[in-house]
N, C-alpha and C. Protein backbone atom coordinates (compact mmCIF):
# COMPACT_ATOMS: atom_id res chain seq x y z
N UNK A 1 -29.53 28.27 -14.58
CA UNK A 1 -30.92 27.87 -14.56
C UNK A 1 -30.99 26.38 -14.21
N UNK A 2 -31.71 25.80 -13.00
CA UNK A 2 -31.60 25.06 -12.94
C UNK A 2 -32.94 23.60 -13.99
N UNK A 3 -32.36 22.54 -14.45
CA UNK A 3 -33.07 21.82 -15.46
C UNK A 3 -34.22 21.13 -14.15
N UNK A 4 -35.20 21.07 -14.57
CA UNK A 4 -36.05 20.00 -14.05
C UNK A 4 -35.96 18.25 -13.71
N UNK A 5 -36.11 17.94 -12.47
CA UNK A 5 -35.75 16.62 -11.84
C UNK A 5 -34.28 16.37 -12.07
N UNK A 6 -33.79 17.66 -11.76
CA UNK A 6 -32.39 17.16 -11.47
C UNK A 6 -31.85 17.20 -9.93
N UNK A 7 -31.08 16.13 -9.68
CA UNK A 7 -30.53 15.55 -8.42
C UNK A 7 -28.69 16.22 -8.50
N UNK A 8 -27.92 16.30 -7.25
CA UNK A 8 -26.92 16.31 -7.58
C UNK A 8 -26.38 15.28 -6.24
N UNK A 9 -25.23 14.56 -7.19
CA UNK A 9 -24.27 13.96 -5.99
C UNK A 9 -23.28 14.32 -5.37
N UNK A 10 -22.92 14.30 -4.44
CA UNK A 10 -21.62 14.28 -4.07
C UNK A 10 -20.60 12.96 -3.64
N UNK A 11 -19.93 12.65 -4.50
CA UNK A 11 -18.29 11.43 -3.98
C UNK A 11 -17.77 11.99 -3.27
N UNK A 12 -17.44 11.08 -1.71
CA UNK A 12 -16.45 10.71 -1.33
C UNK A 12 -15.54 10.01 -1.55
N UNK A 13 -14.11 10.27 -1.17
CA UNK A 13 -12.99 9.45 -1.25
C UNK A 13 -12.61 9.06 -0.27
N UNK A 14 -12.44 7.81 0.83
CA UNK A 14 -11.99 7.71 2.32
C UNK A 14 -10.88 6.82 1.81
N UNK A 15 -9.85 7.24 2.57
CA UNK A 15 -8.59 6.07 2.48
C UNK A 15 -9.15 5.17 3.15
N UNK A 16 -8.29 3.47 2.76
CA UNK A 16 -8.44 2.09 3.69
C UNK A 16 -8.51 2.19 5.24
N UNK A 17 -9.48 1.64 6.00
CA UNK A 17 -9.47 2.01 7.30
C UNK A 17 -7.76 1.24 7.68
N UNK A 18 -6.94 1.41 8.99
CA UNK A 18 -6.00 0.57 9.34
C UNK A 18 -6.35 -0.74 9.82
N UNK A 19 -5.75 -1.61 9.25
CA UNK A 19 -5.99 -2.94 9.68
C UNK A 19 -5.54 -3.21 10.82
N UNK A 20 -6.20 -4.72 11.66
CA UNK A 20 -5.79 -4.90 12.51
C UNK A 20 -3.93 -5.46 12.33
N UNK A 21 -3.10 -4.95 13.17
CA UNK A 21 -1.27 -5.08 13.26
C UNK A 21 -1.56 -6.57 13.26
N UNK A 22 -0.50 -7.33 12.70
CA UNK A 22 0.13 -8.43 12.80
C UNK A 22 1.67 -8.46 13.56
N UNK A 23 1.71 -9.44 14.10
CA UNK A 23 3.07 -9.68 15.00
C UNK A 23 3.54 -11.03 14.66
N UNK A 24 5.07 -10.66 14.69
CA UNK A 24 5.94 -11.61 14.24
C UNK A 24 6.95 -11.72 15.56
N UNK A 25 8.00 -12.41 15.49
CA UNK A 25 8.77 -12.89 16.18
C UNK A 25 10.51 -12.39 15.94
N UNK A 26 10.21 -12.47 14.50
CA UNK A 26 11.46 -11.44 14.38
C UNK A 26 11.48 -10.48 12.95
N UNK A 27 12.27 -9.67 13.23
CA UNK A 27 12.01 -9.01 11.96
C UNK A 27 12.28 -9.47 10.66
N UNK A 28 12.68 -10.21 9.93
CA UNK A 28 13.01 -10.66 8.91
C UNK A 28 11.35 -11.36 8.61
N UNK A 29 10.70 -11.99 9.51
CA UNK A 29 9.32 -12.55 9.35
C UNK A 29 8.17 -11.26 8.97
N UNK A 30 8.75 -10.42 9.87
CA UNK A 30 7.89 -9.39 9.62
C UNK A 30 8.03 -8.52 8.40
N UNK A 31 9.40 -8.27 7.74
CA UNK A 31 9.40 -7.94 6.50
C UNK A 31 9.69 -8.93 5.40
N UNK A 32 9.23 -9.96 5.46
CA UNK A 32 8.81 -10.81 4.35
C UNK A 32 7.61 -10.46 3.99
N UNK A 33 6.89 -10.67 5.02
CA UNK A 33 5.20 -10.65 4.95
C UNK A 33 4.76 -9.58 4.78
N UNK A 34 5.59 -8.05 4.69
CA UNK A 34 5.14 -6.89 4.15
C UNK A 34 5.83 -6.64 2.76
N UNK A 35 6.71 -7.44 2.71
CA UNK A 35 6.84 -7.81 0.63
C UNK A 35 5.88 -8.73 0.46
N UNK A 36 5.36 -9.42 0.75
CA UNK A 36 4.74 -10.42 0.26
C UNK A 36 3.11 -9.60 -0.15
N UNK A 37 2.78 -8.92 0.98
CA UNK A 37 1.61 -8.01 0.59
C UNK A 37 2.02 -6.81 -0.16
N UNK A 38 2.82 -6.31 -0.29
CA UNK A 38 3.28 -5.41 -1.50
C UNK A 38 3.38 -5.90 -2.92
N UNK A 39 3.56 -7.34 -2.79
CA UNK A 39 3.47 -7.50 -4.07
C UNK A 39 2.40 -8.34 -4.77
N UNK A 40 1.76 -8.39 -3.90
CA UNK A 40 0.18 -8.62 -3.61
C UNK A 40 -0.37 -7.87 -4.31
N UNK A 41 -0.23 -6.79 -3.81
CA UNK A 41 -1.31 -5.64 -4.15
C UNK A 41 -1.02 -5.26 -5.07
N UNK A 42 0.38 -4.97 -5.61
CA UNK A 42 0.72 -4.48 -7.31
C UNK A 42 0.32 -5.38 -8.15
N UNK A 43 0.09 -6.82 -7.83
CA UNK A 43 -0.04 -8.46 -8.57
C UNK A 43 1.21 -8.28 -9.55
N UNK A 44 2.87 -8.72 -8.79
CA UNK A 44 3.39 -8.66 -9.55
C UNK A 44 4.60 -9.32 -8.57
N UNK A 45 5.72 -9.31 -9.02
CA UNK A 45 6.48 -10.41 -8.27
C UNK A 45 8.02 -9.29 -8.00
N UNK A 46 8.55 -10.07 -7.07
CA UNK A 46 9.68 -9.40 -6.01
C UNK A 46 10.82 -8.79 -7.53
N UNK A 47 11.09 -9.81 -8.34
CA UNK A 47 12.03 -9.72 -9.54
C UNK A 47 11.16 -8.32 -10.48
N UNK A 48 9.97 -8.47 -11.22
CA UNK A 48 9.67 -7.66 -11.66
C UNK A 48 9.32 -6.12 -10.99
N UNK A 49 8.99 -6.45 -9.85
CA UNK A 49 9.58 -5.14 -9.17
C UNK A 49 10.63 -4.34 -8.94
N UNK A 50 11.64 -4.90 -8.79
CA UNK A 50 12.81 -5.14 -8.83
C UNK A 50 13.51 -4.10 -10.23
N UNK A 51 13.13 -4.31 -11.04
CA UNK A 51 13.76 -4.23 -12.62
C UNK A 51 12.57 -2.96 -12.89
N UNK A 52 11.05 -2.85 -12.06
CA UNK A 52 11.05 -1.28 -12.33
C UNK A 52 11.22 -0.34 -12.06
N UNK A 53 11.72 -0.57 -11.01
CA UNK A 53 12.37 0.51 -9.77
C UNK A 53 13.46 1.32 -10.70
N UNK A 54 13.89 1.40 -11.57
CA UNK A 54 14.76 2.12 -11.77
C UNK A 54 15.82 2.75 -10.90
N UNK A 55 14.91 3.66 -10.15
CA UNK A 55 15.82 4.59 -9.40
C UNK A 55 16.07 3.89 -8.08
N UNK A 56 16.59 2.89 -7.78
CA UNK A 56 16.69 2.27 -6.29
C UNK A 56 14.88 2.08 -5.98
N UNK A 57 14.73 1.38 -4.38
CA UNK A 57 14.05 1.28 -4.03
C UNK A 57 11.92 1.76 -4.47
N UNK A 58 12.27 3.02 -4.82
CA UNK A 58 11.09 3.45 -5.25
C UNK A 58 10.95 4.01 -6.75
N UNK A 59 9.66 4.05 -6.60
CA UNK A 59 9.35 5.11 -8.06
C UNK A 59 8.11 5.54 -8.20
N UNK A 60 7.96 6.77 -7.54
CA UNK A 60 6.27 7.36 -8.24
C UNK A 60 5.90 7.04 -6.63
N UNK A 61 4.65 6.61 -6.63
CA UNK A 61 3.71 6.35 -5.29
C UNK A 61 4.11 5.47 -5.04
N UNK A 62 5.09 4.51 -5.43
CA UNK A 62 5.42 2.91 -5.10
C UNK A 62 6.84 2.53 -4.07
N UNK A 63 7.07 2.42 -3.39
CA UNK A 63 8.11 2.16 -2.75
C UNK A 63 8.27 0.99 -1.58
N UNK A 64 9.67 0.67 -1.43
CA UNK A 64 10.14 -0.43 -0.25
C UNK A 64 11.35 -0.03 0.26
N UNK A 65 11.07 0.28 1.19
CA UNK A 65 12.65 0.47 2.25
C UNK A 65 12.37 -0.29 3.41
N UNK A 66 13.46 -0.06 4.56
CA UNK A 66 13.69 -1.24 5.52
C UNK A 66 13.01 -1.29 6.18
N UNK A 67 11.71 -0.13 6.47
CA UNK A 67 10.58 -0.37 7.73
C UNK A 67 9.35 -0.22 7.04
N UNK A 68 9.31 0.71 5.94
CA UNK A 68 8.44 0.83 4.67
C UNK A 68 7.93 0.01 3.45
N UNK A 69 6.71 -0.35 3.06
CA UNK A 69 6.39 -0.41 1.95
C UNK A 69 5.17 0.65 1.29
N UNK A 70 4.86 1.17 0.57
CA UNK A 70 3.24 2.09 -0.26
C UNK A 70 3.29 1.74 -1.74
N UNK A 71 1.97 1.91 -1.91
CA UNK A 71 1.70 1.68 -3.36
C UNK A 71 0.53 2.50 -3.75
N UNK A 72 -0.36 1.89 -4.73
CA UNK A 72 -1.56 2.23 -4.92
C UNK A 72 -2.27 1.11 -5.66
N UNK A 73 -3.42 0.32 -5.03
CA UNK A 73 -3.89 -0.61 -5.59
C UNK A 73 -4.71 -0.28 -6.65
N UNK A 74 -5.67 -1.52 -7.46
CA UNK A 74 -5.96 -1.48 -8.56
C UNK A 74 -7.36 -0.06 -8.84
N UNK A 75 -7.57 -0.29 -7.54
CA UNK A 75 -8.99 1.16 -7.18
C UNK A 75 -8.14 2.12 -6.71
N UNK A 76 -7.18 2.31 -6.97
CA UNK A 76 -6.25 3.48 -6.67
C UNK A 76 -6.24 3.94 -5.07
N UNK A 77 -6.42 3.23 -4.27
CA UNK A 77 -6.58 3.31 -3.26
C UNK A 77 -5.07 3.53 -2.16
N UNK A 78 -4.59 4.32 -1.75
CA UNK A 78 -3.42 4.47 -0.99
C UNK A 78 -2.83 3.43 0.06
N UNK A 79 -1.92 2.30 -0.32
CA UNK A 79 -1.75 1.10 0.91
C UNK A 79 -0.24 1.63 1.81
N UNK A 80 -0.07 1.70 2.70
CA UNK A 80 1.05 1.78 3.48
C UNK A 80 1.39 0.58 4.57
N UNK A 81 2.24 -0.24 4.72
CA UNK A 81 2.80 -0.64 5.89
C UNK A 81 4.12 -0.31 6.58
N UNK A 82 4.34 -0.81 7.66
CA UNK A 82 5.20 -0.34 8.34
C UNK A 82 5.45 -1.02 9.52
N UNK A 83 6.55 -0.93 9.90
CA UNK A 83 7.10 -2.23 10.83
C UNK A 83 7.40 -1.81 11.47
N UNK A 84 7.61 -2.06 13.10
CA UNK A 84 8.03 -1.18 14.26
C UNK A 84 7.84 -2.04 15.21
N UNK A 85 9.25 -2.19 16.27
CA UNK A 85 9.61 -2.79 17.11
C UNK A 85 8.74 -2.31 18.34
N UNK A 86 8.21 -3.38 19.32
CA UNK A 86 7.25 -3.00 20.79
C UNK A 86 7.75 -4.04 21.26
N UNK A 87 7.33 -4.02 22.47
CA UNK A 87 8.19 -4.72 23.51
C UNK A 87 6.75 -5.03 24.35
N UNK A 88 5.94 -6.43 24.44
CA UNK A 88 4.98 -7.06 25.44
C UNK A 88 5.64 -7.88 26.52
């Protein structure tokens, strides 16, 4: 039965649009600066990351490998980067 002056909503969820790529010069520049925003976004530092990883590199939604970083920020929002060699 439906109650009187009732409205219903519907939520969406959209992942982060992709940002515009950044370019570096060599890779070591380029995976600094995708730790540096990884640990950005957790607000937490390279060492304490480090020590929760338990299991190597990742744990749960959170991870860093050599072309990879993902997490989930504070709005739970899904972050991925990724590094990949092109040739201009």
């Amino acid at each position: 039965m439906k109650k009187p002056n009732t409205k219903h909503i519907l939520m969406e969820y959209v992942e982060p649009d992709i940002n515009e790529p950044a370019v570096f010069d060599t890779y070591e520049e380029a995976y600094a600066e995708m730790k540096e925003r990884l640990f950005e976004t957790l607000d937490t530092t390279e060492e304490e990351f480090a020590a929760d990883c338990r299991y190597g590199i990742s744990q749960g939604d959170t991870g860093l490998s050599a072309d990879d970083a993902w997490c989930q920020n504070k709005n739970h929002d899904n972050c991925t980067w990724h590094i990949s060699e092109i040739e201009i």
